[in-house]
C-alpha atoms as a PDB file:
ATOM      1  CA  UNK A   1      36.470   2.274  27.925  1.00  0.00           C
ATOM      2  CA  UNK A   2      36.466  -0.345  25.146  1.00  0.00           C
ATOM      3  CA  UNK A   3      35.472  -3.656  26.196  1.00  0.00           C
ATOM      4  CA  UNK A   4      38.093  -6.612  26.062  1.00  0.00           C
ATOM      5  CA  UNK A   5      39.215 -10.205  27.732  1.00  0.00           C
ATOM      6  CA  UNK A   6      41.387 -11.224  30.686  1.00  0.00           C
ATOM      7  CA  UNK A   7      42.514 -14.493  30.634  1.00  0.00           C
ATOM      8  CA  UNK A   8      42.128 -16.094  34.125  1.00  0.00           C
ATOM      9  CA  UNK A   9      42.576 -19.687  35.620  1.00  0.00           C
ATOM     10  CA  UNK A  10      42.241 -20.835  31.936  1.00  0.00           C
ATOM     11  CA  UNK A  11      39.123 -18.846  31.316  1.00  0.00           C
ATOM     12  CA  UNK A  12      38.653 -15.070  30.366  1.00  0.00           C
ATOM     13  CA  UNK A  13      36.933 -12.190  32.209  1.00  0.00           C
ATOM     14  CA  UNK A  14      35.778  -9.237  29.975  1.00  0.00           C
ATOM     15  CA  UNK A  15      37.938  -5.942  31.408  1.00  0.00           C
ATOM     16  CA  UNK A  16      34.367  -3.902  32.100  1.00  0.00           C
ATOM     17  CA  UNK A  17      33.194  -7.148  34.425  1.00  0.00           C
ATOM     18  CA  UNK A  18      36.308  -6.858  36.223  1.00  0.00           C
ATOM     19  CA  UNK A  19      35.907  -4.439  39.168  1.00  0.00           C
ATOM     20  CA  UNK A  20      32.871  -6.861  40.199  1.00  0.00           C
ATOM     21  CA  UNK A  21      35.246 -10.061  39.786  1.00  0.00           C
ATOM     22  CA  UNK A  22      37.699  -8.111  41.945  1.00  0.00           C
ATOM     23  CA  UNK A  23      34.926  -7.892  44.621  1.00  0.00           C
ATOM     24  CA  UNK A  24      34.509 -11.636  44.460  1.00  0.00           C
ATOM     25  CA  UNK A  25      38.018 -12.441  45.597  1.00  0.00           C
ATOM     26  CA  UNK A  26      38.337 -10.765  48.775  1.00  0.00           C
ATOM     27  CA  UNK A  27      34.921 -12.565  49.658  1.00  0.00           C
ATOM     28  CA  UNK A  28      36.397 -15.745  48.841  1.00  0.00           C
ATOM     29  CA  UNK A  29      39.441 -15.159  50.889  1.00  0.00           C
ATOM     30  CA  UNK A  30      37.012 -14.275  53.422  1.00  0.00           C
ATOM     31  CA  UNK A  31      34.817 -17.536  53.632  1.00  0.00           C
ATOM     32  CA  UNK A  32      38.541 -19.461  53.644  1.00  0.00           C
ATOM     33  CA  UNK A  33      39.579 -17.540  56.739  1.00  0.00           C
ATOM     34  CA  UNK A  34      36.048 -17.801  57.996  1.00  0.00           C
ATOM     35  CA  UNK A  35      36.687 -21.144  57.502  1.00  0.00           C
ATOM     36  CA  UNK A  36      39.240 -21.742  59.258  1.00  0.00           C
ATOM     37  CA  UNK A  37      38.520 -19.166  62.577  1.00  0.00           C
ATOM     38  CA  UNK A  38      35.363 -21.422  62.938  1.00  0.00           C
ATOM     39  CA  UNK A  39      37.693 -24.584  62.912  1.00  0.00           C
ATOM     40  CA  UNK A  40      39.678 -23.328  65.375  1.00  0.00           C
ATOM     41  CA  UNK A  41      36.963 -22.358  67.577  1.00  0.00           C
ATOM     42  CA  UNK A  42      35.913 -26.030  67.765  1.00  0.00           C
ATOM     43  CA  UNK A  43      39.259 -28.113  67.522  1.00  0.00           C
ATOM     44  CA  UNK A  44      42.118 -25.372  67.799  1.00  0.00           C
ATOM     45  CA  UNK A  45      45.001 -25.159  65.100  1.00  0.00           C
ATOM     46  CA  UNK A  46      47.149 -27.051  67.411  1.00  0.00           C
ATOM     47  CA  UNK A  47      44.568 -29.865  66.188  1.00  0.00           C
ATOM     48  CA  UNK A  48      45.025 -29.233  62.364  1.00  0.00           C
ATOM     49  CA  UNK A  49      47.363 -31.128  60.964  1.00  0.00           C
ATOM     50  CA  UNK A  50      50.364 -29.939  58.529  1.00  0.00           C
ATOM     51  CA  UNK A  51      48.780 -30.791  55.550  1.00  0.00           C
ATOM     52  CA  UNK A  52      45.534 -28.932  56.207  1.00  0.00           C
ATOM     53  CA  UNK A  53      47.690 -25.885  57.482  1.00  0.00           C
ATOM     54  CA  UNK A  54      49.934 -26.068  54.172  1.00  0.00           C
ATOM     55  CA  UNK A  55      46.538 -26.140  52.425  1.00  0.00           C
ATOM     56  CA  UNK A  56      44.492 -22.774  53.876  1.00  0.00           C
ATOM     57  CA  UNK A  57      48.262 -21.290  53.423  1.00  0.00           C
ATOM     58  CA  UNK A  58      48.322 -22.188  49.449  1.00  0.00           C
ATOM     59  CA  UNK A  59      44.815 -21.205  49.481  1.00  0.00           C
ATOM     60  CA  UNK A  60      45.186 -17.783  50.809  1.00  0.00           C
ATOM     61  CA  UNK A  61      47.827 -17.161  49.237  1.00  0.00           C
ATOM     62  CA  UNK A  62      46.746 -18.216  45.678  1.00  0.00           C
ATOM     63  CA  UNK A  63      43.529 -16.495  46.170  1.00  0.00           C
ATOM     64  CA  UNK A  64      45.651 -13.052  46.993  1.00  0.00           C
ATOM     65  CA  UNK A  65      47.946 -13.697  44.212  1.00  0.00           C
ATOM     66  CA  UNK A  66      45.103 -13.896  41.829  1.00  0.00           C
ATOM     67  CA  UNK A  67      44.013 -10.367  43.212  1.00  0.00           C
ATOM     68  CA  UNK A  68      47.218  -8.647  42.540  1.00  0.00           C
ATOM     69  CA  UNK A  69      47.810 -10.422  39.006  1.00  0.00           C
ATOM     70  CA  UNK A  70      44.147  -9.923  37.975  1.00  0.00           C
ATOM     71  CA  UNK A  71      44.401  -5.960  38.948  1.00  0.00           C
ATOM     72  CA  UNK A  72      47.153  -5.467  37.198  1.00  0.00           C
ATOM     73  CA  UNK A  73      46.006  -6.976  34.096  1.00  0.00           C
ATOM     74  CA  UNK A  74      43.099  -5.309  34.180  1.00  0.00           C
ATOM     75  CA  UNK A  75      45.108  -1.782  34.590  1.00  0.00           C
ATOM     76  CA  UNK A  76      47.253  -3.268  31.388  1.00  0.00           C
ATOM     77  CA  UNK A  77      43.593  -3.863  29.647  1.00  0.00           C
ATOM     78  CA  UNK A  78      42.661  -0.614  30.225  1.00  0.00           C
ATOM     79  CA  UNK A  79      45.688   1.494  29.272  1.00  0.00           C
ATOM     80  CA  UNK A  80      45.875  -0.328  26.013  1.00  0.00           C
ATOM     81  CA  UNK A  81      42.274   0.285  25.203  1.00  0.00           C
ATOM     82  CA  UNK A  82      42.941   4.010  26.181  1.00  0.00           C
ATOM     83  CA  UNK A  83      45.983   4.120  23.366  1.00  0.00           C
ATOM     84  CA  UNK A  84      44.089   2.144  20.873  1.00  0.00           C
ATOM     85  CA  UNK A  85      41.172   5.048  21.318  1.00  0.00           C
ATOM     86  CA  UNK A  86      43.467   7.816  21.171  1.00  0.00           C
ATOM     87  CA  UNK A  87      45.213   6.572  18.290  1.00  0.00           C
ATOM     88  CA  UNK A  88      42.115   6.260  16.279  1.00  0.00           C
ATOM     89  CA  UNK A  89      41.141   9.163  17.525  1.00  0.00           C
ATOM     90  CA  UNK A  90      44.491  10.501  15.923  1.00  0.00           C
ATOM     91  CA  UNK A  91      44.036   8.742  12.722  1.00  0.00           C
ATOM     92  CA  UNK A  92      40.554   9.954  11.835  1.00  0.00           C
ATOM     93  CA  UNK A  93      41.337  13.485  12.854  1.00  0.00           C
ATOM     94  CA  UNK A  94      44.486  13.290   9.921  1.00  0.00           C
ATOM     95  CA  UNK A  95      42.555  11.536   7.621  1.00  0.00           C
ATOM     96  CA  UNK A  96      39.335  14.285   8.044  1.00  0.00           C
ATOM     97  CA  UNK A  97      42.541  16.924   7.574  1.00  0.00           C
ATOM     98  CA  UNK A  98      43.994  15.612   4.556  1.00  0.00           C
ATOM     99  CA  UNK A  99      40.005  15.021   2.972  1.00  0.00           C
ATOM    100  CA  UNK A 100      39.720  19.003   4.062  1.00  0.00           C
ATOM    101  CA  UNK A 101      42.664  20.084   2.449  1.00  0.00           C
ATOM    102  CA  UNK A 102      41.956  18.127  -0.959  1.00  0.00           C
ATOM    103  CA  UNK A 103      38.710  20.161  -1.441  1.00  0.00           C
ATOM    104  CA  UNK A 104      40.406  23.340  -0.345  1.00  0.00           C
ATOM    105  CA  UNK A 105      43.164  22.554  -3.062  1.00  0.00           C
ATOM    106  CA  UNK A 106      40.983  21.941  -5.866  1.00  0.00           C
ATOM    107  CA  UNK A 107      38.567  25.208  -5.191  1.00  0.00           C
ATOM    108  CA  UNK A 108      42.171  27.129  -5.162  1.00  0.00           C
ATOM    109  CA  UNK A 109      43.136  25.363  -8.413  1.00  0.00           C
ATOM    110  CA  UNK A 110      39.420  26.831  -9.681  1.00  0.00           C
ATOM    111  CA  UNK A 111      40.000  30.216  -8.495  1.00  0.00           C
ATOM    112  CA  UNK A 112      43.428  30.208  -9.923  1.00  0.00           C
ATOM    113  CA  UNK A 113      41.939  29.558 -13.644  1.00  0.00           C
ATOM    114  CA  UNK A 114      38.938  31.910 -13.158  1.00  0.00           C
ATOM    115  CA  UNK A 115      41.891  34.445 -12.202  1.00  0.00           C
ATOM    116  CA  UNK A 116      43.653  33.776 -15.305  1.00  0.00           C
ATOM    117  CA  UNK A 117      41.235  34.129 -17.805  1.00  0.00           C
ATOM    118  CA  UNK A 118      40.152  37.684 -15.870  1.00  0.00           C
ATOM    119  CA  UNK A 119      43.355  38.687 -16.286  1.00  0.00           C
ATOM    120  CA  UNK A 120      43.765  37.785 -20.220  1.00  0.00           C
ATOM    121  CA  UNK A 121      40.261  39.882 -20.657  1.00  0.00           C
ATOM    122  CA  UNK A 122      41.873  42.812 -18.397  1.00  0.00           C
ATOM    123  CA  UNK A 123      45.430  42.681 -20.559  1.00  0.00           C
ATOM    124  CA  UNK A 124      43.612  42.408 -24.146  1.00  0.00           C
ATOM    125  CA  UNK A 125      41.367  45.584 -23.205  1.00  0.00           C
ATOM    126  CA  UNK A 126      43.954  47.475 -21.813  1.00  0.00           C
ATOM    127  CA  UNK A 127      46.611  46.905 -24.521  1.00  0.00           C
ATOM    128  CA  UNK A 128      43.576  48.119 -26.711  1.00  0.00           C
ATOM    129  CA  UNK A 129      43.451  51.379 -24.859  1.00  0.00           C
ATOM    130  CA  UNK A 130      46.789  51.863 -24.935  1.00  0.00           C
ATOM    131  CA  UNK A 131      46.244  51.554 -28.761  1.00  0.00           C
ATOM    132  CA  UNK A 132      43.710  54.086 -29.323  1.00  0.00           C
ATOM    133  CA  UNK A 133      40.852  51.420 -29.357  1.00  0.00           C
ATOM    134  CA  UNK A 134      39.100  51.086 -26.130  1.00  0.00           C
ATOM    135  CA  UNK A 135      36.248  51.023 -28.405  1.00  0.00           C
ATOM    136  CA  UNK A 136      36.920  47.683 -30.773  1.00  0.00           C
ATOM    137  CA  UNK A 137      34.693  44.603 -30.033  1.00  0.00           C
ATOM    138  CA  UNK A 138      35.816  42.634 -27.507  1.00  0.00           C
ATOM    139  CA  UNK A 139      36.291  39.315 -29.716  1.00  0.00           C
ATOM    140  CA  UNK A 140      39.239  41.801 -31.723  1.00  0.00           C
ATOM    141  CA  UNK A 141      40.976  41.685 -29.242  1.00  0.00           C
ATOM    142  CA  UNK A 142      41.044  38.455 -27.376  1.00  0.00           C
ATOM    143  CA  UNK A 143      43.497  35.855 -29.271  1.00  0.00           C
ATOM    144  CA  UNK A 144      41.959  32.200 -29.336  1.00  0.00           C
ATOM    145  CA  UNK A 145      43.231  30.033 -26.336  1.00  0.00           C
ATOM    146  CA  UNK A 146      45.887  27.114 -26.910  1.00  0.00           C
ATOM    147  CA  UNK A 147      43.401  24.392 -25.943  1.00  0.00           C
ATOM    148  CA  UNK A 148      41.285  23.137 -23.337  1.00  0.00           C
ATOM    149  CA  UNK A 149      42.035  23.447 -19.509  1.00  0.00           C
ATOM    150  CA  UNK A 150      42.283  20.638 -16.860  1.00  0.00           C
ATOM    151  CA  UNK A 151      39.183  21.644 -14.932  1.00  0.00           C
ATOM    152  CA  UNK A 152      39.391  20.269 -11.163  1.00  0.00           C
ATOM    153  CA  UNK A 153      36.779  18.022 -10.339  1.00  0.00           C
ATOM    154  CA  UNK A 154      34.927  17.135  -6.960  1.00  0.00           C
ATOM    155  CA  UNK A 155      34.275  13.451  -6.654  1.00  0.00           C
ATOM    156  CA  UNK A 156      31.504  12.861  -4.183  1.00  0.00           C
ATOM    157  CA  UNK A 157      33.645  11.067  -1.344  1.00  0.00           C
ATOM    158  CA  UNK A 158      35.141  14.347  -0.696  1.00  0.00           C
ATOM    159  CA  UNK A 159      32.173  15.805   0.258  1.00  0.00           C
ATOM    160  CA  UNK A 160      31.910  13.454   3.245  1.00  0.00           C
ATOM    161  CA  UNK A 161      33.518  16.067   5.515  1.00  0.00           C
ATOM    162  CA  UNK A 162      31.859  19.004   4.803  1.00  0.00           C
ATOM    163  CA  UNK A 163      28.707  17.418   5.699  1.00  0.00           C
ATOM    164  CA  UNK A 164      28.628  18.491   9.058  1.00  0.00           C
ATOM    165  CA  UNK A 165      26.867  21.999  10.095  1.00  0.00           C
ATOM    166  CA  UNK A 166      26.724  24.893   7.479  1.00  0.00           C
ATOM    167  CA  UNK A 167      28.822  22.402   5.064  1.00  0.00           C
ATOM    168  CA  UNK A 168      25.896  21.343   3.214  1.00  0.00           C
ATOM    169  CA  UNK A 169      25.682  24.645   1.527  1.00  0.00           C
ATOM    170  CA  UNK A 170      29.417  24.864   0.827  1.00  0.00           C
ATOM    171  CA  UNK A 171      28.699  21.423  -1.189  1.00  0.00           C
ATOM    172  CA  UNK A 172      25.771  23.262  -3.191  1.00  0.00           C
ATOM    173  CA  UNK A 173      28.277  26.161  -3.836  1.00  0.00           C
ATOM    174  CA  UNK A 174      31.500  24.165  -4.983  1.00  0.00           C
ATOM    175  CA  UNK A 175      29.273  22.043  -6.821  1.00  0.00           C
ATOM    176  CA  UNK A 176      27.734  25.142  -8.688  1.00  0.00           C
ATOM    177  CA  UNK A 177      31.420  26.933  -9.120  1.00  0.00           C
ATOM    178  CA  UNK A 178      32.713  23.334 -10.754  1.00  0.00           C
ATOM    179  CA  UNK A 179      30.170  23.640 -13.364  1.00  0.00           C
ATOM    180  CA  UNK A 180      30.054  26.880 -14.450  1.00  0.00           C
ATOM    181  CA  UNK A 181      34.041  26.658 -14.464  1.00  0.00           C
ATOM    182  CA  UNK A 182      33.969  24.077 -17.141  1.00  0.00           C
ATOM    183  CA  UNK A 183      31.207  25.745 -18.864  1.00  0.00           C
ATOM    184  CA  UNK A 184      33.115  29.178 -19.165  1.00  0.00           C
ATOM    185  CA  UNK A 185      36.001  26.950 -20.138  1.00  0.00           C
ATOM    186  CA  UNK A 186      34.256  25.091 -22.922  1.00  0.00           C
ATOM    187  CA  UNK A 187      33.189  28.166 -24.485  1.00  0.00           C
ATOM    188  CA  UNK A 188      36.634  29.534 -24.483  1.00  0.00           C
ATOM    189  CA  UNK A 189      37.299  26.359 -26.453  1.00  0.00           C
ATOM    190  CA  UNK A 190      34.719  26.964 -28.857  1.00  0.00           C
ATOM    191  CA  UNK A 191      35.166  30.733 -28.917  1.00  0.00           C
ATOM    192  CA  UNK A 192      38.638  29.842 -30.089  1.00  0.00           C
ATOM    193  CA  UNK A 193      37.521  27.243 -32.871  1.00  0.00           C
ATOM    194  CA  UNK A 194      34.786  29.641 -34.102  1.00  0.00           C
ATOM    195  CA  UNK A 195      37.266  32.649 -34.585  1.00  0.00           C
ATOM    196  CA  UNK A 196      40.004  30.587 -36.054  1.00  0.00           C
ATOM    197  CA  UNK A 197      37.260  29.318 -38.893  1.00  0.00           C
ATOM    198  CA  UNK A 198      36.667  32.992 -39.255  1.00  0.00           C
ATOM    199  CA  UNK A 199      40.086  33.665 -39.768  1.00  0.00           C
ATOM    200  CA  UNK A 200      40.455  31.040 -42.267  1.00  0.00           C
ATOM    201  CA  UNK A 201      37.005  31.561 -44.189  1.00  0.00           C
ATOM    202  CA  UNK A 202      38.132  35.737 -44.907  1.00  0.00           C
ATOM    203  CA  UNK A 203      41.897  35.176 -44.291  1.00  0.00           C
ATOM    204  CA  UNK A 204      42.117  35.742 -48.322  1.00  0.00           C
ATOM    205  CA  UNK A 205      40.856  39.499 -47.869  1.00  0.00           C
ATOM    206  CA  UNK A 206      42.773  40.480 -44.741  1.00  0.00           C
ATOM    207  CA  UNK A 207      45.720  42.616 -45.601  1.00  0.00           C
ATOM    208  CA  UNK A 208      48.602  43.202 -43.194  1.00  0.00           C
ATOM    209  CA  UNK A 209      48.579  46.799 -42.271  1.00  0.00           C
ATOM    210  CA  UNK A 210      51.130  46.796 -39.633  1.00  0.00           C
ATOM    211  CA  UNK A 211      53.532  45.115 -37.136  1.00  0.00           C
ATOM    212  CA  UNK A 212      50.094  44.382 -35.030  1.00  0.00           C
ATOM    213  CA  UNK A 213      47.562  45.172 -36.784  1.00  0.00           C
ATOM    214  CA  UNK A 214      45.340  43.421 -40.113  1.00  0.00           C
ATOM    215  CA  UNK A 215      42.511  44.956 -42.093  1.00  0.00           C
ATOM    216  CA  UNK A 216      40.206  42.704 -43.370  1.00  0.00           C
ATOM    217  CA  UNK A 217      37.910  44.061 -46.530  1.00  0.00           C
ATOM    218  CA  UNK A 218      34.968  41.471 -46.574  1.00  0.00           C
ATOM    219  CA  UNK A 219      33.454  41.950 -49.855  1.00  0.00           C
ATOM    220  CA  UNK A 220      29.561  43.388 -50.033  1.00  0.00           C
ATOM    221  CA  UNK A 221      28.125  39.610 -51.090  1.00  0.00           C
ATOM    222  CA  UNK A 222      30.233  37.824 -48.088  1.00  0.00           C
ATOM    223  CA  UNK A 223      28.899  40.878 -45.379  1.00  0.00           C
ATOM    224  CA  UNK A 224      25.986  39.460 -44.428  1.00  0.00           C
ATOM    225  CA  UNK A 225      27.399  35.842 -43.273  1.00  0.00           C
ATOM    226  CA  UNK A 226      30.459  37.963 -41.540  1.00  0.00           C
ATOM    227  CA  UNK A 227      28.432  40.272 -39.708  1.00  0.00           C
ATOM    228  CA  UNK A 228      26.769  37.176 -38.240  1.00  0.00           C
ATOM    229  CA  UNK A 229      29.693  35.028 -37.455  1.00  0.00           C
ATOM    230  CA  UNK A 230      31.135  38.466 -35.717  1.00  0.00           C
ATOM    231  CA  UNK A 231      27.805  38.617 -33.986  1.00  0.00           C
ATOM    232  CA  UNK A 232      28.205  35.148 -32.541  1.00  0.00           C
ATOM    233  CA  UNK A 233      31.749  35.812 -31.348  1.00  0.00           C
ATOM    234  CA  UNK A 234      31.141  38.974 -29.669  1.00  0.00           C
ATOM    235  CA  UNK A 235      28.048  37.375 -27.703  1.00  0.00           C
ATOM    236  CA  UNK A 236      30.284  34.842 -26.551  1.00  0.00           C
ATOM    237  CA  UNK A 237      33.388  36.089 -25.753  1.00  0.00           C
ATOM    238  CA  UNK A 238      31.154  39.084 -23.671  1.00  0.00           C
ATOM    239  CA  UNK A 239      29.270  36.581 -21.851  1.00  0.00           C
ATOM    240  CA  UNK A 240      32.577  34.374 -20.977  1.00  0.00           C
ATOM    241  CA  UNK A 241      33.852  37.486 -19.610  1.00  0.00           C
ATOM    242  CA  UNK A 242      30.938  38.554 -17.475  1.00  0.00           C
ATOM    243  CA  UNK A 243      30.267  34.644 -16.182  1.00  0.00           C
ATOM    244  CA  UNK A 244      34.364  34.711 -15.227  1.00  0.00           C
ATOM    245  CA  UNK A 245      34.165  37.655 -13.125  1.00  0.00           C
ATOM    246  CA  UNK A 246      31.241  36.619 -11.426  1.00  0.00           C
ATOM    247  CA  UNK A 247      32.534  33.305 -11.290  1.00  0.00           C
ATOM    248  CA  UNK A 248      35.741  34.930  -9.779  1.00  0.00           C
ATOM    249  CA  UNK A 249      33.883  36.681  -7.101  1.00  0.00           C
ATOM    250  CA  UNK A 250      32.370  33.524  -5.663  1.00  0.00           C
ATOM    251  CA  UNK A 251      35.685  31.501  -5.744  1.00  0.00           C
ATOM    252  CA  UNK A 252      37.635  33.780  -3.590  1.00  0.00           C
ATOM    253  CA  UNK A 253      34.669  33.784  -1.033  1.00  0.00           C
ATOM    254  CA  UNK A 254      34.668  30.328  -1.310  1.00  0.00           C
ATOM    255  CA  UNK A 255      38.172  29.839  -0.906  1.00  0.00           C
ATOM    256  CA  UNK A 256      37.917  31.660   2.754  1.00  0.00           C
ATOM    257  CA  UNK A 257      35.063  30.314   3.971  1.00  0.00           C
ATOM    258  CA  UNK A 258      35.919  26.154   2.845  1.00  0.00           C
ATOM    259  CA  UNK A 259      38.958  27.484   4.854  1.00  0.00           C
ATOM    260  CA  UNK A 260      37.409  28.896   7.798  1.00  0.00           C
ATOM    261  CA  UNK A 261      35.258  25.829   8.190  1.00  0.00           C
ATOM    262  CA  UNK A 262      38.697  23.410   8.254  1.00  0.00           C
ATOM    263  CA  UNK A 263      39.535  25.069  10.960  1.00  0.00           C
ATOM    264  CA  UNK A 264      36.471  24.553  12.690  1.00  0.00           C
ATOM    265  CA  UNK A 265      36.397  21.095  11.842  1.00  0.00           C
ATOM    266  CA  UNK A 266      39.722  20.326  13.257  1.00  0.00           C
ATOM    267  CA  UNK A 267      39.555  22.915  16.271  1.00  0.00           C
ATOM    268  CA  UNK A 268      41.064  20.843  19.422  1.00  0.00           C
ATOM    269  CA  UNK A 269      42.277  18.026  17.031  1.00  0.00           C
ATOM    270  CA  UNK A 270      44.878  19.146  14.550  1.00  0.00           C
ATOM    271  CA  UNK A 271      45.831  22.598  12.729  1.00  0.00           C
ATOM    272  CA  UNK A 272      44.952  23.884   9.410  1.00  0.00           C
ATOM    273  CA  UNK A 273      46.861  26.429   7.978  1.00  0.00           C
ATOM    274  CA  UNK A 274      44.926  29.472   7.141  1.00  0.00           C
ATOM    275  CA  UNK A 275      44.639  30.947   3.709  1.00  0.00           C
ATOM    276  CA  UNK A 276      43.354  33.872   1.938  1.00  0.00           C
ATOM    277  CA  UNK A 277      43.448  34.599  -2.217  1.00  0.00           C
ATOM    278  CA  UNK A 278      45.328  37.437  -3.134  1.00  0.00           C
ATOM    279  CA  UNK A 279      45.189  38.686  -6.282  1.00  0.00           C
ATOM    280  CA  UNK A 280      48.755  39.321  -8.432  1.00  0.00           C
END
């Protein structure tokens, strides 16, 4: 029980003192009845006059009211203290929820771009098989992105809750999957600069050969700087690819288990809805 005042006779009595101030009145009353038995062992109250009468009455009577309006503001004292602790108790529970669920957003909002860039390598390699070429170079067949993506970032007070338990390694995790989200991302961006200077540099010997399809006949003397700009775009469209499905991987377990601990977190104190990436 939090600690607090009661204002008494002008003066104040701190609520966890107050059981022992209780004690103190009934003594008090005591010694004023004692008082007065012992006076009327010696003298009688037929020898007391009104006045003195009137005054052991107020007395007793002042000293029992005090009792009964002291208890009860102690019992007021404490209930409020009780509501003012469960009401924080309520308010830091939602606040640790809605700190649980921002993290648990943004490693979605990850998982959700790692998804979509797996599934623009999965479309461009099956439309090539569907095409007869399975077997062209990967950086063929993926088109250069639109620009760069919004990658979600994890600011450092919104770690505060996870550090509790195993949530110190979830940290080390999400901060790992944050970076090597932009890092795939940023080479997406530069993949897509480096094959639209391609396609400008040898647009002049590219030839239209179909609805969907260009040939481009690099002359003998502009080979050698081709081959090597090709070179650099296959490297880094491959390795995008393999870093996003790994990448991918990771997410989705991290996406259950940042879950998982939520609920634990908040087990007794408030829900968390449970969630689970699905792929489309």
């Amino acid at each position: 029980m939090g600690s607090g005042n009661i204002a008494f006779f002008g003066g104040t009595v701190r609520d966890n003192e107050f059981p022992v101030f209780l004690i103190g009145m009934p003594v008090g009353a005591g010694v004023v009845i004692a008082t007065a038995l012992i006076y009327r062992g010696t003298n009688g109250f037929d020898q007391l006059s009104p006045n003195v009468i009137n005054s052991i009455s107020a007395a007793g009577a002042a000293i029992l009211g005090a009792i009964v309006g002291g208890f009860i503001s102690w019992l007021v004292a404490r209930q409020t203290a009780s509501e003012a602790r469960r009401d924080a108790a309520q308010k830091e529970a939602t606040e640790l929820k809605a700190a649980l669920l921002r993290v648990q957003l943004k490693v979605i909002q990850i998982t959700n771009g790692l998804h979509t860039n797996r599934v623009m390598f999965r479309d461009a390699r099956q439309k090539a098989a569907d095409a007869g070429e399975s077997s062209a170079p990967l950086w063929t067949l993926v088109q250069q992105t639109a620009g760069p993506t919004n990658v979600p970032r994890f600011e450092i007070d919104e770690f505060v809750p996870l550090v509790h338990d195993d949530g110190t390694n979830l940290i080390h995790r999400l901060n790992l999957l944050e970076d090597r989200y932009r890092a795939t991302s940023d080479g997406l961006v530069a993949y897509s600069n480096l094959r639209a200077a391609f396609q400008e540099k040898f647009a002049q010997y590219t030839v239209k050969r179909s609805k969907n399809t260009h040939i481009t006949a690099i002359p003998r003397q502009k080979m050698q700087e081709a081959t090597l700009r090709m070179q650099e775009l296959d490297s880094l469209i491959n390795q995008i690819e393999e870093y996003t499905n790994v990448d991918f991987e990771e997410a989705k377990r991290l996406v259950q288990e940042v879950n998982q601990f939520a609920i634990r977190r908040l087990s007794g104190r408030e829900t968390f809805v449970k969630y689970e990436f699905k792929e489309a």
